[in-house]
C-alpha atoms as a PDB file:
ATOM      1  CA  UNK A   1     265.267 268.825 142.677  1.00  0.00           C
ATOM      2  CA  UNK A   2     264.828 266.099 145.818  1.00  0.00           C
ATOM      3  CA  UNK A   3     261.031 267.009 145.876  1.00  0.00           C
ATOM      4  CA  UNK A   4     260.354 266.274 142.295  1.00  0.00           C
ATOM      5  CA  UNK A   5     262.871 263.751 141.130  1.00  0.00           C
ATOM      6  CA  UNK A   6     261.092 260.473 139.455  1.00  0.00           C
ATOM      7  CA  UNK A   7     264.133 258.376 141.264  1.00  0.00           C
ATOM      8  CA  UNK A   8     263.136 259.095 144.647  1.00  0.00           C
ATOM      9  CA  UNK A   9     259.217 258.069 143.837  1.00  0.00           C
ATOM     10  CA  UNK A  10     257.711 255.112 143.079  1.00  0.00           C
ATOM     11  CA  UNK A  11     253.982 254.512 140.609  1.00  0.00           C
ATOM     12  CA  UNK A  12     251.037 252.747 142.467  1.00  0.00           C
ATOM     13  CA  UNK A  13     249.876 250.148 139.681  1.00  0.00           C
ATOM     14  CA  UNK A  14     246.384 250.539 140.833  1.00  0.00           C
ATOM     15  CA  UNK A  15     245.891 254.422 140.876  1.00  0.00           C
ATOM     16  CA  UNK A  16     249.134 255.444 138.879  1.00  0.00           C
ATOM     17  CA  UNK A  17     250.157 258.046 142.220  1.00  0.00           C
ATOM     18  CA  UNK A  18     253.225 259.091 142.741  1.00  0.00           C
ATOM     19  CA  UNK A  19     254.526 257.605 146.526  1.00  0.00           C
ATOM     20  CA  UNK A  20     258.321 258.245 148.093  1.00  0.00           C
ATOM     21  CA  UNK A  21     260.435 255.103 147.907  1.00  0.00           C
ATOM     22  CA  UNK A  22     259.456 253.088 150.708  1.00  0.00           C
ATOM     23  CA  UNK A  23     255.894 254.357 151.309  1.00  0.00           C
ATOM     24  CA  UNK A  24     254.121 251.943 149.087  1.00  0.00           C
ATOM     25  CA  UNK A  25     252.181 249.959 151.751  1.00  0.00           C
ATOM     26  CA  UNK A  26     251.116 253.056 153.728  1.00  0.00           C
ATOM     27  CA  UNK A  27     249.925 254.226 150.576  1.00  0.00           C
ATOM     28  CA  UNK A  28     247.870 251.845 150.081  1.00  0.00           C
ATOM     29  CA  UNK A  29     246.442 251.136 153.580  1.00  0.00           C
ATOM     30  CA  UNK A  30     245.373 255.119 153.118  1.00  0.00           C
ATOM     31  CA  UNK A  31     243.573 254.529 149.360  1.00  0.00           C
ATOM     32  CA  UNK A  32     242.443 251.209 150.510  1.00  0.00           C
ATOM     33  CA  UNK A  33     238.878 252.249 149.676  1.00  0.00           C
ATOM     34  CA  UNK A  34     240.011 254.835 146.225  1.00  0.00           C
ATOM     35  CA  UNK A  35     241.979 251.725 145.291  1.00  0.00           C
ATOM     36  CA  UNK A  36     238.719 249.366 145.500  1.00  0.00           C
ATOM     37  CA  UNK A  37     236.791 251.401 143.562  1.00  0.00           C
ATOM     38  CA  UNK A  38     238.970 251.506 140.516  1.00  0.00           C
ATOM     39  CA  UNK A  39     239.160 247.595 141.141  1.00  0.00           C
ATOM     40  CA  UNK A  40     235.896 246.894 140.646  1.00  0.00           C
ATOM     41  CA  UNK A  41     235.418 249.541 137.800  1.00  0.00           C
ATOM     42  CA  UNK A  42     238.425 247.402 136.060  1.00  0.00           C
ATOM     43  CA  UNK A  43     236.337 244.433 136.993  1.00  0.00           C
ATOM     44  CA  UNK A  44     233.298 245.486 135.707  1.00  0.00           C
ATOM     45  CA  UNK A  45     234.574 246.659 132.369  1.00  0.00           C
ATOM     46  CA  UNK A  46     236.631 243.363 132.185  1.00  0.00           C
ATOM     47  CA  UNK A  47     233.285 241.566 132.092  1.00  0.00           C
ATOM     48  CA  UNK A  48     231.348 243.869 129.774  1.00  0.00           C
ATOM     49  CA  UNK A  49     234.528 242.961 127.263  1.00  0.00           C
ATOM     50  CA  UNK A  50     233.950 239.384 128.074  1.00  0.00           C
ATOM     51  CA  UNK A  51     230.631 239.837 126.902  1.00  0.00           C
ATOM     52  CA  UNK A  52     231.436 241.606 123.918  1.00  0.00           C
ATOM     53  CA  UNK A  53     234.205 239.211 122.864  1.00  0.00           C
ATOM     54  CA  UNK A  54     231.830 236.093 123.746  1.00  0.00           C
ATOM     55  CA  UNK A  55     228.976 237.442 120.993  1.00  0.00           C
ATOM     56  CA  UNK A  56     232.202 238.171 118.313  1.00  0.00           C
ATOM     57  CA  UNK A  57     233.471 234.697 118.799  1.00  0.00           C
ATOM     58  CA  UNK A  58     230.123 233.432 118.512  1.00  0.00           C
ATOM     59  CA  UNK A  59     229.244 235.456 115.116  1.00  0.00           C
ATOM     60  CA  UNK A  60     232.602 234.184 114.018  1.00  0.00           C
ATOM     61  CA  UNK A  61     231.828 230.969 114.263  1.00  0.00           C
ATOM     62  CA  UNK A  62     228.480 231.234 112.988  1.00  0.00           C
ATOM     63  CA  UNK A  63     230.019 232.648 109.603  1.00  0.00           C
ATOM     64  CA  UNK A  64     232.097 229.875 109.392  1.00  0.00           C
ATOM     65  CA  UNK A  65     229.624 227.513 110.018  1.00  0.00           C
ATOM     66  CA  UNK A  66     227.811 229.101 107.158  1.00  0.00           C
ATOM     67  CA  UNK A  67     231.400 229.390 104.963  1.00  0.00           C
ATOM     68  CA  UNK A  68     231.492 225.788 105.439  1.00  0.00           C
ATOM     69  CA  UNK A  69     228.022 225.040 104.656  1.00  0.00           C
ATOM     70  CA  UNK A  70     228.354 227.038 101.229  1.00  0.00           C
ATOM     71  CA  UNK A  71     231.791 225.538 100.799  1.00  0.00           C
ATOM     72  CA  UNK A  72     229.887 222.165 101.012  1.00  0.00           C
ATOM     73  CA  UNK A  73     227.162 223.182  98.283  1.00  0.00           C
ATOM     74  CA  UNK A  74     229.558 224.655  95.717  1.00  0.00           C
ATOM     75  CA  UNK A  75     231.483 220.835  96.327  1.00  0.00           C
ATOM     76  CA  UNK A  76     228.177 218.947  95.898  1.00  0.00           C
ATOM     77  CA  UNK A  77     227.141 221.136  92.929  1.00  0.00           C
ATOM     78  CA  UNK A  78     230.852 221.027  90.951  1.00  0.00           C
ATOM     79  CA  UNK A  79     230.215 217.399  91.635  1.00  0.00           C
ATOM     80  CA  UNK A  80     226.869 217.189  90.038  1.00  0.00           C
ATOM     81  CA  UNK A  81     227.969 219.119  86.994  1.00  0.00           C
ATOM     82  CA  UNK A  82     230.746 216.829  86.582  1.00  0.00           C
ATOM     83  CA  UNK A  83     228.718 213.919  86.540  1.00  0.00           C
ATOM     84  CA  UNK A  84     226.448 215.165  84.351  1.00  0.00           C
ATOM     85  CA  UNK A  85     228.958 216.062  81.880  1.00  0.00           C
ATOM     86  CA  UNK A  86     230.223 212.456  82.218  1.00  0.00           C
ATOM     87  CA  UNK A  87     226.960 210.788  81.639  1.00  0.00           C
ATOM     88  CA  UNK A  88     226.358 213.412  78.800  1.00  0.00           C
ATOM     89  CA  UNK A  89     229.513 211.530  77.021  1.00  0.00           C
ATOM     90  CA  UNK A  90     228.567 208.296  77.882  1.00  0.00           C
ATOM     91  CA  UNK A  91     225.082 208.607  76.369  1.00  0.00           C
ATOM     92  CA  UNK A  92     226.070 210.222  72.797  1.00  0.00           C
ATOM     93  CA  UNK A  93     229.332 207.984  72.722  1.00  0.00           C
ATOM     94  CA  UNK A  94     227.674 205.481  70.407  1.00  0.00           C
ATOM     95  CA  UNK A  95     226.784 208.413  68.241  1.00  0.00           C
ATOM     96  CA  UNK A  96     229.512 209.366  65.344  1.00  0.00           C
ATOM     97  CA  UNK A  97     227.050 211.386  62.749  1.00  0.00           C
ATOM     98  CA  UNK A  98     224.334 212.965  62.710  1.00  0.00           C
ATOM     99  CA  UNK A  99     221.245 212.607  60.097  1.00  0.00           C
ATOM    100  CA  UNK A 100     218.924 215.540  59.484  1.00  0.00           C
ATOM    101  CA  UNK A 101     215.837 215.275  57.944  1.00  0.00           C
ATOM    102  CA  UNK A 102     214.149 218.298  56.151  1.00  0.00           C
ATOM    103  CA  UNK A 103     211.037 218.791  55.356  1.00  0.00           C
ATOM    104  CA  UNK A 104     209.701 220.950  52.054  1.00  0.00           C
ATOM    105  CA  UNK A 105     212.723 220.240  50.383  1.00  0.00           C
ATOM    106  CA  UNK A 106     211.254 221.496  46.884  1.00  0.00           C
ATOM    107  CA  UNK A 107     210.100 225.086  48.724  1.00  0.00           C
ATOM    108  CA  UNK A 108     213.201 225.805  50.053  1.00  0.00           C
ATOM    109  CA  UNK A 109     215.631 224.988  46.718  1.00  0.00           C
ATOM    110  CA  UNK A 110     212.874 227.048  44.774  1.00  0.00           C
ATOM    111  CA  UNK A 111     213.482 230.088  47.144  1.00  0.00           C
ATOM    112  CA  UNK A 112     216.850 229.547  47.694  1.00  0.00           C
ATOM    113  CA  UNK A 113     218.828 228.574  44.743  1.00  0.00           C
ATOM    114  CA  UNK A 114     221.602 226.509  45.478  1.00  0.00           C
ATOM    115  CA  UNK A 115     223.932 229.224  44.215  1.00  0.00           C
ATOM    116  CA  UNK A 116     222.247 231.617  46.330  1.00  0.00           C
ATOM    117  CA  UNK A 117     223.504 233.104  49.366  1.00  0.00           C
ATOM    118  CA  UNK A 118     221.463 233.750  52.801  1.00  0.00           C
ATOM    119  CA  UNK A 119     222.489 236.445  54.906  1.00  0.00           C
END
């Protein structure tokens, strides 16, 4: 039980081992070169994610650049449309009938009878 009991070992953070209590730092002097290796893999991979997270923040904020942009249009063209609605009012305010004039008055009671009905 003394040879494989987790309380009498300790974890290396760098290379998860298992090392007695107290035998950290030889440890390490002895997988000084192990241990550098899987430093600069971490490294390495640290930067490619850099990378990777520097071109998703950039597409994010090129989408919301464009979101904005189209936010901006819908405003302008809600705006428009209101305005033109208003101006619509304002230019047939004046106006409270309407007069039509037809033409061929006599053709159309001869072939349509006043108490005729059209379908």
């Amino acid at each position: 039980h003394k040879v494989t009991c987790d309380r009498r070992f300790e974890v290396c953070s760098i290379c998860q081992a298992k090392v007695s209590l107290g035998g950290m730092d030889r440890h390490r002097t002895e997988a000084a070169l192990e241990h550098s290796q899987i430093l600069e893999k971490k490294v390495s991979e640290m930067e490619a994610n850099q990378i990777d997270v520097a071109g998703r923040l950039a597409r994010v904020e090129l989408n919301m650049r464009f979101l904005a942009r189209g936010s901006q249009l819908v405003n302008v063209a809600r705006a428009q449309q209101k305005h033109l609605q208003i101006s619509k009012k304002q230019r047939f305010a004046h106006l409270d009938t309407a007069v039509w004039t037809l033409g061929n008055v006599r053709t159309l009671l001869e072939k349509y009878p006043a108490d005729s009905f059209v379908k």
